[in-house]
PDB file of N, CA and C in Angstrom:
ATOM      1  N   UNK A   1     108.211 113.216 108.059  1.00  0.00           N
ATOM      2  CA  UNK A   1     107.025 113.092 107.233  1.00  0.00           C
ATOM      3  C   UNK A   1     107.304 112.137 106.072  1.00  0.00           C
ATOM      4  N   UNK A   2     106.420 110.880 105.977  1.00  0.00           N
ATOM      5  CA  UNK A   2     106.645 110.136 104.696  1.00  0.00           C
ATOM      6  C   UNK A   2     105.579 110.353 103.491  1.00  0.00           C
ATOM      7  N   UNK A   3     106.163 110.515 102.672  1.00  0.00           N
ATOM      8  CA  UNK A   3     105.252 111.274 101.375  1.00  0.00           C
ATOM      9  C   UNK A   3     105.391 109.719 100.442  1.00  0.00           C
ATOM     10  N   UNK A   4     104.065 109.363 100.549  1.00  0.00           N
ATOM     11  CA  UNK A   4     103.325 108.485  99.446  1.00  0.00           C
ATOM     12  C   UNK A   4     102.654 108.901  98.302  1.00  0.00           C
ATOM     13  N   UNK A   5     103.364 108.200  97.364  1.00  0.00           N
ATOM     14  CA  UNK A   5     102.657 108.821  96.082  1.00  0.00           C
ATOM     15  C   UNK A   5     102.513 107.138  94.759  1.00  0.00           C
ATOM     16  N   UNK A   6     100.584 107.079  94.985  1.00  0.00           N
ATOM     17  CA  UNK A   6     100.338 106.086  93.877  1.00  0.00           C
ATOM     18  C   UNK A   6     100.248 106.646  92.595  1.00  0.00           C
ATOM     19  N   UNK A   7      99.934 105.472  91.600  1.00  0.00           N
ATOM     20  CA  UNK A   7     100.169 105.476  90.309  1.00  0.00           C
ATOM     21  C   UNK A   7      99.496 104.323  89.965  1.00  0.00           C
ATOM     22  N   UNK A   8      99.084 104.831  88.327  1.00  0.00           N
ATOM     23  CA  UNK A   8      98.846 103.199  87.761  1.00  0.00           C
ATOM     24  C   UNK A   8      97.165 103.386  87.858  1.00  0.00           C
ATOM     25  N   UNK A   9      96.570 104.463  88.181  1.00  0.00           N
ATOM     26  CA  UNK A   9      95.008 104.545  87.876  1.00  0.00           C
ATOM     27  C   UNK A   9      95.028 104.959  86.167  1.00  0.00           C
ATOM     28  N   UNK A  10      93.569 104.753  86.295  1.00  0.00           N
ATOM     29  CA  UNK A  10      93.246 105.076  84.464  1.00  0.00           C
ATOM     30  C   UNK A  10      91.801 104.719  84.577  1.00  0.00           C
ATOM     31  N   UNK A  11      91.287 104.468  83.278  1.00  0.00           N
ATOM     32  CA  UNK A  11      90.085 103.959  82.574  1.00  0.00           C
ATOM     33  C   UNK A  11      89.983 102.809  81.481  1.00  0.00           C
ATOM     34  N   UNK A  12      89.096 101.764  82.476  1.00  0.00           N
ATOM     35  CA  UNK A  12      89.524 100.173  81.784  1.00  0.00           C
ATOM     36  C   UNK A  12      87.608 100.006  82.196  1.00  0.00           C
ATOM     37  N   UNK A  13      87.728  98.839  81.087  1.00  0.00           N
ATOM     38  CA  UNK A  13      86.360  98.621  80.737  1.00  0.00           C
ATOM     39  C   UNK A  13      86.035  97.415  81.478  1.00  0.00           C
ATOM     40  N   UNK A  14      84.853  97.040  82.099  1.00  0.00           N
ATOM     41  CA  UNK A  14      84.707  96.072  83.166  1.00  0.00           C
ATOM     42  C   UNK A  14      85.317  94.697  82.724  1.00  0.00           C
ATOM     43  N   UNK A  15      85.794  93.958  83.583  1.00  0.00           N
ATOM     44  CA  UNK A  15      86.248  92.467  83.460  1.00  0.00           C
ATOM     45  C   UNK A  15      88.214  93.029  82.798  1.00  0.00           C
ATOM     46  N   UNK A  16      88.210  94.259  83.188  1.00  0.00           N
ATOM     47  CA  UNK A  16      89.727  94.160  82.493  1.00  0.00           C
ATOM     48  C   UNK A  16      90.325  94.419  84.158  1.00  0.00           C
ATOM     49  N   UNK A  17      92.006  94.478  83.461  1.00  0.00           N
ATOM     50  CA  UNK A  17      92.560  94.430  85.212  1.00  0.00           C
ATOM     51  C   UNK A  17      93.599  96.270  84.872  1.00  0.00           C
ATOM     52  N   UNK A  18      94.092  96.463  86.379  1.00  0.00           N
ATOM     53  CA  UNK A  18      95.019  97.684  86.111  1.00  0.00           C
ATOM     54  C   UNK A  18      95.971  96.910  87.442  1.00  0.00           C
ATOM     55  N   UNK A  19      97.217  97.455  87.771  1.00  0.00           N
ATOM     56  CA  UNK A  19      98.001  97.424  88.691  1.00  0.00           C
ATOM     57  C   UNK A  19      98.131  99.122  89.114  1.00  0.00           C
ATOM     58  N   UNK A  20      98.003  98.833  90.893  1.00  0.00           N
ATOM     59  CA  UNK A  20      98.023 100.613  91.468  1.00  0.00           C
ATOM     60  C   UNK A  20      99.696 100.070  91.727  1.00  0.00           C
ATOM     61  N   UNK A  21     100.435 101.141  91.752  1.00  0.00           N
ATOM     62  CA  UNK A  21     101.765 101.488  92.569  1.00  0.00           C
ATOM     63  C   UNK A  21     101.694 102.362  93.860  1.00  0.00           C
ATOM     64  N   UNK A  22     102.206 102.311  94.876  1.00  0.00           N
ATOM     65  CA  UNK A  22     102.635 102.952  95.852  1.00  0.00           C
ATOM     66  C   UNK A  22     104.419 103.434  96.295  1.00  0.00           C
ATOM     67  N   UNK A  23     104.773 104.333  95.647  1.00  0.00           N
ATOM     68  CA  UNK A  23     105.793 104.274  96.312  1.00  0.00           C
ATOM     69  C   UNK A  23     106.028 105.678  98.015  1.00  0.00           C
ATOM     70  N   UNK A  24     106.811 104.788  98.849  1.00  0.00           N
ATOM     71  CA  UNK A  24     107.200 105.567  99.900  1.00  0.00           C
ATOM     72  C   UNK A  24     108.785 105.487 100.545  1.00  0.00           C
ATOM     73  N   UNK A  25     109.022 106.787  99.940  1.00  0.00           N
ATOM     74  CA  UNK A  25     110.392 106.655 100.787  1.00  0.00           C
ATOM     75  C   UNK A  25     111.045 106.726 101.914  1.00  0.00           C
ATOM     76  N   UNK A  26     111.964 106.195 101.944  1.00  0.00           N
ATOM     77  CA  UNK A  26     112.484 106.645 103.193  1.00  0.00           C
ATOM     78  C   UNK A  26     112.954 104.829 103.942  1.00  0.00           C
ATOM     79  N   UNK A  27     113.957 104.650 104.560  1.00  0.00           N
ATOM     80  CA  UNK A  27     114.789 104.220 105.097  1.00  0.00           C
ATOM     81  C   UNK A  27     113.835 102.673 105.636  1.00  0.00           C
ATOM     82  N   UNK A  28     112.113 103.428 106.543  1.00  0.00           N
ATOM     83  CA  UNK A  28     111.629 102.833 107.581  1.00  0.00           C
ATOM     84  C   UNK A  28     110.697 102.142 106.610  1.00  0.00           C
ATOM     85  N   UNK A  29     110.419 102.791 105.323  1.00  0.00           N
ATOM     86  CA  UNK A  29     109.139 101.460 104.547  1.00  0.00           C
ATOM     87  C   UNK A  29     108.864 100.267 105.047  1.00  0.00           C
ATOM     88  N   UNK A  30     109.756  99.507 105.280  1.00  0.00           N
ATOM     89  CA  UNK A  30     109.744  97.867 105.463  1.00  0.00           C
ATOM     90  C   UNK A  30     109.610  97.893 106.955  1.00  0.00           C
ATOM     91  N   UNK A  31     109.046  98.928 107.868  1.00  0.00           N
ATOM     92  CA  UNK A  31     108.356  98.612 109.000  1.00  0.00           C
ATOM     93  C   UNK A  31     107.407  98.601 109.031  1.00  0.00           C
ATOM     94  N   UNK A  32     106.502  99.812 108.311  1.00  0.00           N
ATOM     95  CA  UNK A  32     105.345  99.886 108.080  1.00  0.00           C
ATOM     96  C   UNK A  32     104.426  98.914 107.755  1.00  0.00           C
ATOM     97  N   UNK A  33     102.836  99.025 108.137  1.00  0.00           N
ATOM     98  CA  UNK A  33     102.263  98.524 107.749  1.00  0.00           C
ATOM     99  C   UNK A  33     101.197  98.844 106.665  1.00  0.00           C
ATOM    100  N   UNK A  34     101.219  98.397 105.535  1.00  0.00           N
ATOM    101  CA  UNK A  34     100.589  99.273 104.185  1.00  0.00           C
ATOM    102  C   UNK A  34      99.621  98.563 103.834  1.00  0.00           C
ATOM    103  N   UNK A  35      98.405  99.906 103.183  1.00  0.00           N
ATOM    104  CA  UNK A  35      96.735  99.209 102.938  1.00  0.00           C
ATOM    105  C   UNK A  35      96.483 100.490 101.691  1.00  0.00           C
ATOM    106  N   UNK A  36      95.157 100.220 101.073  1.00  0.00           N
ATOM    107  CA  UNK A  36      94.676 100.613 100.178  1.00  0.00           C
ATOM    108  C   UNK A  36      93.504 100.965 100.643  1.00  0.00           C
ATOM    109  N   UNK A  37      92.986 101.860 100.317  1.00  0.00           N
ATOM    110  CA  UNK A  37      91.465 102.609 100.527  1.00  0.00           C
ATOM    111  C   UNK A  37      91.077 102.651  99.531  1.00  0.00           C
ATOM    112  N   UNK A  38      89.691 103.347  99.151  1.00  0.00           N
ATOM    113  CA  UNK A  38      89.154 103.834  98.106  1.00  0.00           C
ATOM    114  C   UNK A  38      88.019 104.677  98.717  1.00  0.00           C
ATOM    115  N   UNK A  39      87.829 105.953  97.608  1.00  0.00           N
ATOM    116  CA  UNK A  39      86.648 106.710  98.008  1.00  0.00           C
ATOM    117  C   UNK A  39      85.995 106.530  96.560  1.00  0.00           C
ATOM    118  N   UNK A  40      84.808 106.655  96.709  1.00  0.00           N
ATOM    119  CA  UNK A  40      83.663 106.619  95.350  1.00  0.00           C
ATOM    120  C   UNK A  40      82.923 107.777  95.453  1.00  0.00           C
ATOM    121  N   UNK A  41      82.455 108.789  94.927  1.00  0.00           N
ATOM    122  CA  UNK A  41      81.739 110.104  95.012  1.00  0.00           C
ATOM    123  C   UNK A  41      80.378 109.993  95.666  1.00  0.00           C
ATOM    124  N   UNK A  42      80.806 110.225  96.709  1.00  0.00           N
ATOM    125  CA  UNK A  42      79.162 110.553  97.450  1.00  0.00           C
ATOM    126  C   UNK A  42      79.900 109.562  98.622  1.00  0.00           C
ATOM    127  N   UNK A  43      80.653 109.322  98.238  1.00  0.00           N
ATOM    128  CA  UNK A  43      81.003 107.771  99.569  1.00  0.00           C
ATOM    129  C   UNK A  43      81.899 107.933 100.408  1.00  0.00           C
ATOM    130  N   UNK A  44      82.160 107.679 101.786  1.00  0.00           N
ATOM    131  CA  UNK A  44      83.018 107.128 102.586  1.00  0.00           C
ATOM    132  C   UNK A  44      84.187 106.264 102.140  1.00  0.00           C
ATOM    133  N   UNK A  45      85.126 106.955 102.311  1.00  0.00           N
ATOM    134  CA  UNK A  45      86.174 106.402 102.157  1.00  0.00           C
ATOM    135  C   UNK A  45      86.660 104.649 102.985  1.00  0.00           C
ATOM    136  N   UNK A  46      86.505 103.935 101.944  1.00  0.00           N
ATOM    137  CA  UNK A  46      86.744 102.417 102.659  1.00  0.00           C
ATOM    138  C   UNK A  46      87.931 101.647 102.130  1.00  0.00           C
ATOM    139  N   UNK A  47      87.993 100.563 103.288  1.00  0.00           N
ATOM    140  CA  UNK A  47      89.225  99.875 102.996  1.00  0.00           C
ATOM    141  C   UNK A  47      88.879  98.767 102.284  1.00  0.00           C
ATOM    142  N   UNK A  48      89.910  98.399 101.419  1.00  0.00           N
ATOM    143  CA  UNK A  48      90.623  97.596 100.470  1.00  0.00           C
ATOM    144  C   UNK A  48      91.143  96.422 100.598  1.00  0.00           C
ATOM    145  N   UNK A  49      92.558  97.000 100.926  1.00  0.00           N
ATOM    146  CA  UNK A  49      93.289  95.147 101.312  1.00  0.00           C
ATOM    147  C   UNK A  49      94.425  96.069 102.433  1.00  0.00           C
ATOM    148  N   UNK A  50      95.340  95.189 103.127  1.00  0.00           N
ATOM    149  CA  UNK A  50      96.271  95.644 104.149  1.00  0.00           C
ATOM    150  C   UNK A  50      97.631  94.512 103.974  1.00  0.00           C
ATOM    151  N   UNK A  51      98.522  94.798 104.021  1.00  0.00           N
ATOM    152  CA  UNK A  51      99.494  93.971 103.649  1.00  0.00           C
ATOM    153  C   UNK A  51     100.529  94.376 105.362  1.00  0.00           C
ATOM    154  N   UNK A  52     100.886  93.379 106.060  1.00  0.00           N
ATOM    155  CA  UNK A  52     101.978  93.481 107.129  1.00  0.00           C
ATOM    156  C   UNK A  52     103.261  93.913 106.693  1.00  0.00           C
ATOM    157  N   UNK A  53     103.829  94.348 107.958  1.00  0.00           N
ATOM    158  CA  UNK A  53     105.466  95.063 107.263  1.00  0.00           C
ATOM    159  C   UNK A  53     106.040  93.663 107.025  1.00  0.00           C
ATOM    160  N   UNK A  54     105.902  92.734 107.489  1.00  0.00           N
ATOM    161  CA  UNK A  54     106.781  91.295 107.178  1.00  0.00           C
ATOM    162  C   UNK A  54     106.334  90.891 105.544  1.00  0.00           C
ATOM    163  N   UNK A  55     105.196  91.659 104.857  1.00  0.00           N
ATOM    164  CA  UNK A  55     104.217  90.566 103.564  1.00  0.00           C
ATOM    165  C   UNK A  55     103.922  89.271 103.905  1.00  0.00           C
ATOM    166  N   UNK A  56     103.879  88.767 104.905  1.00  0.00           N
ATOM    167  CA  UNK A  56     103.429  87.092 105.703  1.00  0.00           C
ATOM    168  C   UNK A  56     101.745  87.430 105.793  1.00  0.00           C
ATOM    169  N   UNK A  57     101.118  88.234 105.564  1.00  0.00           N
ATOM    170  CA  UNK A  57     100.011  88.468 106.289  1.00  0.00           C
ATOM    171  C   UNK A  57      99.048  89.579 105.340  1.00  0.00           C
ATOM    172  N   UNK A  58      97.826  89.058 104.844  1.00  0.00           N
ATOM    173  CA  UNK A  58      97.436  89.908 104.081  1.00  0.00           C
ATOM    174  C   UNK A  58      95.766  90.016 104.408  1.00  0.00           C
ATOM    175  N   UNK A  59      94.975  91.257 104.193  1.00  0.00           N
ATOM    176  CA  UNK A  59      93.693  90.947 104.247  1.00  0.00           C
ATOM    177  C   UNK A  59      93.061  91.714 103.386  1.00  0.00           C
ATOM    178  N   UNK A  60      91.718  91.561 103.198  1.00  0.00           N
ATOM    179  CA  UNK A  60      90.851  92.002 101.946  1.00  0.00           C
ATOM    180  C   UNK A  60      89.211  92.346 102.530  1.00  0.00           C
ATOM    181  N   UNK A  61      89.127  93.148 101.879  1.00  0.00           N
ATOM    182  CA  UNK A  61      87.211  93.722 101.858  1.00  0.00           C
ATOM    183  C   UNK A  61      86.740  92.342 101.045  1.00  0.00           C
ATOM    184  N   UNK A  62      85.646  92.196 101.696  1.00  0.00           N
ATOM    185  CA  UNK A  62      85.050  91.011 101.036  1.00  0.00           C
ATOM    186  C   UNK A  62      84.900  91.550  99.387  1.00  0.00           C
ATOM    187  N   UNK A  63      84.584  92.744  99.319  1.00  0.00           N
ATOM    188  CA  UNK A  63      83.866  93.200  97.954  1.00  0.00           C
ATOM    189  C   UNK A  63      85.131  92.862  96.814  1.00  0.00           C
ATOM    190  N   UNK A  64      86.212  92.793  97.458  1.00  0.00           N
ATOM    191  CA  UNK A  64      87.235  92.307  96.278  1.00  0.00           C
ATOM    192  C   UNK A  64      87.782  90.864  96.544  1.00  0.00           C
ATOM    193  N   UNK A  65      87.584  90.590  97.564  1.00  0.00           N
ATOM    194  CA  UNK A  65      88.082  88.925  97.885  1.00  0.00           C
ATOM    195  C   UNK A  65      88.239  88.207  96.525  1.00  0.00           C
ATOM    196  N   UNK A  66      89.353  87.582  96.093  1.00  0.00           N
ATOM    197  CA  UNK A  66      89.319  86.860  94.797  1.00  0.00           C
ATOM    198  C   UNK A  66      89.976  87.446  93.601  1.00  0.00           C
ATOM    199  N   UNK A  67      89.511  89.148  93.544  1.00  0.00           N
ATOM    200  CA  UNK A  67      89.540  89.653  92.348  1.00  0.00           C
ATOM    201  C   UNK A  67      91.268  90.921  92.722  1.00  0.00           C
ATOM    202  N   UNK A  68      91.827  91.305  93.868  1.00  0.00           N
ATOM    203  CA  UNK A  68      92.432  92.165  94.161  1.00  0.00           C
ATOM    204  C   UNK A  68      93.458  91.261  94.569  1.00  0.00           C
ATOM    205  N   UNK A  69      94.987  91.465  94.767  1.00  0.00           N
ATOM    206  CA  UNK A  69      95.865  90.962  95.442  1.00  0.00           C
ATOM    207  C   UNK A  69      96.926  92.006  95.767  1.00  0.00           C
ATOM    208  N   UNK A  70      97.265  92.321  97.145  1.00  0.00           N
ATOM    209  CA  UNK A  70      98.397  93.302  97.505  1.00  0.00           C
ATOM    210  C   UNK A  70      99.692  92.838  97.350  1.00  0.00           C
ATOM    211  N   UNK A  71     100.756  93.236  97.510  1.00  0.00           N
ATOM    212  CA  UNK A  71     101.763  92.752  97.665  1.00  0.00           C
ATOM    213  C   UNK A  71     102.931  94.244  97.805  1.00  0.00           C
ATOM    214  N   UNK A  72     104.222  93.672  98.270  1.00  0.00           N
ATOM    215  CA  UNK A  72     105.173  94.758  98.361  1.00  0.00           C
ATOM    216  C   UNK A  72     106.415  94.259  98.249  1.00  0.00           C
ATOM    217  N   UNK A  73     107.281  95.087  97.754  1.00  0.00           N
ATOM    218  CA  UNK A  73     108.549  94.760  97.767  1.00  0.00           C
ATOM    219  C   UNK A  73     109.256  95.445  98.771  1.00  0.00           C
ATOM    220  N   UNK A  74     110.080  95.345  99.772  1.00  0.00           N
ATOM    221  CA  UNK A  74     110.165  96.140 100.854  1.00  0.00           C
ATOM    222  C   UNK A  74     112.001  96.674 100.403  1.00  0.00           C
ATOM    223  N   UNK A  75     112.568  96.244  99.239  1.00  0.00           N
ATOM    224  CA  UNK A  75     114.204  96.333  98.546  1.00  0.00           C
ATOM    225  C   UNK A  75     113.688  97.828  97.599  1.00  0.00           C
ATOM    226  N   UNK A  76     112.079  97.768  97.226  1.00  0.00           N
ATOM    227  CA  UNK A  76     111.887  98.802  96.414  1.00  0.00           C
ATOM    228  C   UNK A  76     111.154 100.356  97.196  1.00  0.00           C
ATOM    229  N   UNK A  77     110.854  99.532  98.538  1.00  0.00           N
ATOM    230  CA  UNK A  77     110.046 100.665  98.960  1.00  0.00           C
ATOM    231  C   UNK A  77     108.488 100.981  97.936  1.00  0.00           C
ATOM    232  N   UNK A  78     107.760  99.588  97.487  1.00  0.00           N
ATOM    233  CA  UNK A  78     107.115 100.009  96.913  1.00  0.00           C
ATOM    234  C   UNK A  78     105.427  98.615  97.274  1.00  0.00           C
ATOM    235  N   UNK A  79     104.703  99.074  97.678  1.00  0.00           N
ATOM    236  CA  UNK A  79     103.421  98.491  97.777  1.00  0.00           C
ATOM    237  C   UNK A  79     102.608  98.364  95.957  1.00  0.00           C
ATOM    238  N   UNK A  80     102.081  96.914  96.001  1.00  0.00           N
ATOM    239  CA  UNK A  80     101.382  96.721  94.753  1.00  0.00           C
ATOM    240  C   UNK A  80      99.627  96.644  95.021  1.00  0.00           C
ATOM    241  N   UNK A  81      98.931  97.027  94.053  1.00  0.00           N
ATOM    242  CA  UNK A  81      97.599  95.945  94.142  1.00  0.00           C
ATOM    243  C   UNK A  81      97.296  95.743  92.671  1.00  0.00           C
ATOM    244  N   UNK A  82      97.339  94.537  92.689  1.00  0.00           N
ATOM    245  CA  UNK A  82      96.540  94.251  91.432  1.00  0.00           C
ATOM    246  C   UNK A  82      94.956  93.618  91.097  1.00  0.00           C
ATOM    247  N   UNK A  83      94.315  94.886  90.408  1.00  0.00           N
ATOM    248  CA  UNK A  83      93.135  94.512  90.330  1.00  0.00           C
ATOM    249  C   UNK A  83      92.940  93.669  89.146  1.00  0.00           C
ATOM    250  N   UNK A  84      92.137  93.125  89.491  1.00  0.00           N
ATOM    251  CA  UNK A  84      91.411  91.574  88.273  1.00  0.00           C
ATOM    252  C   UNK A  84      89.751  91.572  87.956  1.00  0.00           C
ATOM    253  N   UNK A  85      89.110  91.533  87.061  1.00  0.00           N
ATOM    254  CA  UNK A  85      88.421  91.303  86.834  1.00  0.00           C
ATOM    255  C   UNK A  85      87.020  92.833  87.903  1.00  0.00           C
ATOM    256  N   UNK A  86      87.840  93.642  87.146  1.00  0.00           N
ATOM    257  CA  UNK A  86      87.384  95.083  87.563  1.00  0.00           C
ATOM    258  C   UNK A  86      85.637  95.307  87.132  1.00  0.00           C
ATOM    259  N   UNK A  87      84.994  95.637  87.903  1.00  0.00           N
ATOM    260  CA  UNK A  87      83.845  96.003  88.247  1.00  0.00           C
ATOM    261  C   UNK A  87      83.348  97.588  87.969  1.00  0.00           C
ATOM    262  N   UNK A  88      82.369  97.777  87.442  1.00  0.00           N
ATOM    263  CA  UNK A  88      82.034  99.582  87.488  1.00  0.00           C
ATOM    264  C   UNK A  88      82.327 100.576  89.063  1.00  0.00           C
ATOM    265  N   UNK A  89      81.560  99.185  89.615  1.00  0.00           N
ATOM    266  CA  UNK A  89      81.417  99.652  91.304  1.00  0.00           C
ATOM    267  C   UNK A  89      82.944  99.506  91.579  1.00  0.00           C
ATOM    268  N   UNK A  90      83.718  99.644  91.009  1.00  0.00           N
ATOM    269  CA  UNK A  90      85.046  99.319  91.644  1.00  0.00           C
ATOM    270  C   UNK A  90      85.957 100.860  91.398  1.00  0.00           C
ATOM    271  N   UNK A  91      84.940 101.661  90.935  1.00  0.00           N
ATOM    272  CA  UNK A  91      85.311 102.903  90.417  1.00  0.00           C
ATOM    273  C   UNK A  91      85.517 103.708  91.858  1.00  0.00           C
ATOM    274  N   UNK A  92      86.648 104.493  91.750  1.00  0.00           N
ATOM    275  CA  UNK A  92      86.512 105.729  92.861  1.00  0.00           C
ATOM    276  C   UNK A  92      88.715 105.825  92.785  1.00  0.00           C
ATOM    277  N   UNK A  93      88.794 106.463  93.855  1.00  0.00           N
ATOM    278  CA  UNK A  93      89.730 107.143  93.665  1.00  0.00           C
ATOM    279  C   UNK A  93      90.715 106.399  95.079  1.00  0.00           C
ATOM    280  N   UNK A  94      91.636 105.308  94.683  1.00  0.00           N
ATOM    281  CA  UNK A  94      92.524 104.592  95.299  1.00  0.00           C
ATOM    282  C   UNK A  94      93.316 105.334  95.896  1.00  0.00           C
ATOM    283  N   UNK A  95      93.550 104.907  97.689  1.00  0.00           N
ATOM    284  CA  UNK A  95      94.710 105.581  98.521  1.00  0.00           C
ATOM    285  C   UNK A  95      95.763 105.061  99.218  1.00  0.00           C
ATOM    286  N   UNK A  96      96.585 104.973  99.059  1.00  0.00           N
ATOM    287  CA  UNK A  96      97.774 104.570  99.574  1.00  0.00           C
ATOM    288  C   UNK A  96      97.897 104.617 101.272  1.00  0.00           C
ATOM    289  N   UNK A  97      98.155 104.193 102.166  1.00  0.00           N
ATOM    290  CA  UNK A  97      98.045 104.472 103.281  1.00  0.00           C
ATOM    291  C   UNK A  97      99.376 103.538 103.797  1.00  0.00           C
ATOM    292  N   UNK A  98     100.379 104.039 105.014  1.00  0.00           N
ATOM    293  CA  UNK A  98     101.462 103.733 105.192  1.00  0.00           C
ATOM    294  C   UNK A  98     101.111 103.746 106.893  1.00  0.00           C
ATOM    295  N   UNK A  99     101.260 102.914 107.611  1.00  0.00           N
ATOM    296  CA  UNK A  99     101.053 103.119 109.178  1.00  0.00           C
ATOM    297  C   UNK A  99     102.322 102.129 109.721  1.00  0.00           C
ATOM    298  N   UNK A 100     102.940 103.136 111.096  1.00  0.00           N
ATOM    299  CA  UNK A 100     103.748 102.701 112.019  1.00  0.00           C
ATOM    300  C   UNK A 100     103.151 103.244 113.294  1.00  0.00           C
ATOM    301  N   UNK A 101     103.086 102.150 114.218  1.00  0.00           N
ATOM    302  CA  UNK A 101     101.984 102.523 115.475  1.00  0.00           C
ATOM    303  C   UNK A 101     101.005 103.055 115.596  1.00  0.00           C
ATOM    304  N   UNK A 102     100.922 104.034 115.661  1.00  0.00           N
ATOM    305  CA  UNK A 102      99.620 104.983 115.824  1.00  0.00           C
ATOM    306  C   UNK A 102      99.610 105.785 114.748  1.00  0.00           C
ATOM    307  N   UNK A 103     100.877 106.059 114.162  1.00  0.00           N
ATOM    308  CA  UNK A 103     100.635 106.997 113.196  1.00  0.00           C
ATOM    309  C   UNK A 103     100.744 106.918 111.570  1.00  0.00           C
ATOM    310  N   UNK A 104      99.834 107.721 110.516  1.00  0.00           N
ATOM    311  CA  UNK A 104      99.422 106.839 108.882  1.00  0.00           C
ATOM    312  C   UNK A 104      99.944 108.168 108.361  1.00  0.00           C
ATOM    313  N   UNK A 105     100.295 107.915 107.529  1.00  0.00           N
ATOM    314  CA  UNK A 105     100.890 108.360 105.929  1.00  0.00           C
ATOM    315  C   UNK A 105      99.511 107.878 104.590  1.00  0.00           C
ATOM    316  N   UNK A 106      98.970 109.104 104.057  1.00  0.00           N
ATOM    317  CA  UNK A 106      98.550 109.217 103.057  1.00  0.00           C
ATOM    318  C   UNK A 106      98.987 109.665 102.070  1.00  0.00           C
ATOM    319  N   UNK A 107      98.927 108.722 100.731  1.00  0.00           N
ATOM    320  CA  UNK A 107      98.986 109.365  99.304  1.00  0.00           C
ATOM    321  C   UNK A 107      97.871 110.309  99.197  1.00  0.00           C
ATOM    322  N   UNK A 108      98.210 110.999  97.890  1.00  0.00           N
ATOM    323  CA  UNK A 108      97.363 112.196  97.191  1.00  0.00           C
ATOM    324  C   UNK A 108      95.838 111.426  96.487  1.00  0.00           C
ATOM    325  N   UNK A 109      95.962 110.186  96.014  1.00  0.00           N
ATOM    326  CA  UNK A 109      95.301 109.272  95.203  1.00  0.00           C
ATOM    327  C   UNK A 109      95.299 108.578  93.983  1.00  0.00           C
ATOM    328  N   UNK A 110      95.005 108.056  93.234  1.00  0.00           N
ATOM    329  CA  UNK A 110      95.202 108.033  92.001  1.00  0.00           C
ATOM    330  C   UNK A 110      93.319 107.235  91.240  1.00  0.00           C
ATOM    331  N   UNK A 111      93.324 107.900  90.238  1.00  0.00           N
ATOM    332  CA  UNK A 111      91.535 107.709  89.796  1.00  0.00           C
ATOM    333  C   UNK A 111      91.480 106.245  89.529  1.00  0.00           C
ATOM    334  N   UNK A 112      90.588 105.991  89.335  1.00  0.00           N
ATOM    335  CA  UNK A 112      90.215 103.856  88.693  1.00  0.00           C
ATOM    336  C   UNK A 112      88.849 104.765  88.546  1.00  0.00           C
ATOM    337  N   UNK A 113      88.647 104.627  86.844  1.00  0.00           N
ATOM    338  CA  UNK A 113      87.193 104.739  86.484  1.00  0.00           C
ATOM    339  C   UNK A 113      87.075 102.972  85.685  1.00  0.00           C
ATOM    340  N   UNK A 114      86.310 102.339  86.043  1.00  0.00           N
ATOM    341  CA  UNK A 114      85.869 100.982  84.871  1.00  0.00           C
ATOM    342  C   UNK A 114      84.827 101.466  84.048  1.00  0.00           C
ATOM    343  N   UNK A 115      84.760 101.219  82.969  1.00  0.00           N
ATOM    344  CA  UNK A 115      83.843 101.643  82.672  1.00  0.00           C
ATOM    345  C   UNK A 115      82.622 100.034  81.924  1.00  0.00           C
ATOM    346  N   UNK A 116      81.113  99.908  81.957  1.00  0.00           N
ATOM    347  CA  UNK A 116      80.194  99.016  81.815  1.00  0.00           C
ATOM    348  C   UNK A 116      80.461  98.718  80.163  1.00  0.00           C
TER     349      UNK A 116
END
């Protein structure tokens, strides 16, 4: 079982930025392939950005295209996103997600309120 646990949520006022952390331990991190979700209250939980176990390869929800960038260090066992130029609608509760083949690893979450 790999236990993910983000960090780095809070309350920032629109047009400001935060950085989420992901860390996951364990030996196999740097096989995995790691992404970010978000749920918003009342909402379906949706995806974010996805980063390859190599970091050669990255993708994004249009709704952040521009403003989000993933990244990982695979020496730290640790997935980044940094948000930019944060939005109200950008509010909800960020998830860590860790996948090797078929099978995903979820974090607990961590909050992102922006506030207008």
């Amino acid at each position: 079982q790999v236990q993910l646990v983000e960090s780095g949520g809070g309350l920032v006022q629109a047009g400001g930025s935060l950085r989420l952390s992901c860390v996951a331990p364990g030996r196999t991190f740097n096989t995995y392939n790691m992404a970010w979700f978000r749920q918003a209250p009342g909402k379906e939980r949706e995806f974010v950005a996805l980063i390859l176990w190599s970091g050669g390869s990255t993708t994004y929800a249009d709704s952040v295209k521009g403003r989000f960038t993933i990244s990982r260090d695979n020496a730290k066992n640790m997935v980044y996103l940094q948000m930019n130029s944060l939005k109200p609608e950008d509010t909800a509760v960020y998830f860590c997600r860790g996948t090797y083949g078929t099978t995903s690893y979820w974090g607990q979450g961590t909050q992102v309120t922006v506030s207008s």
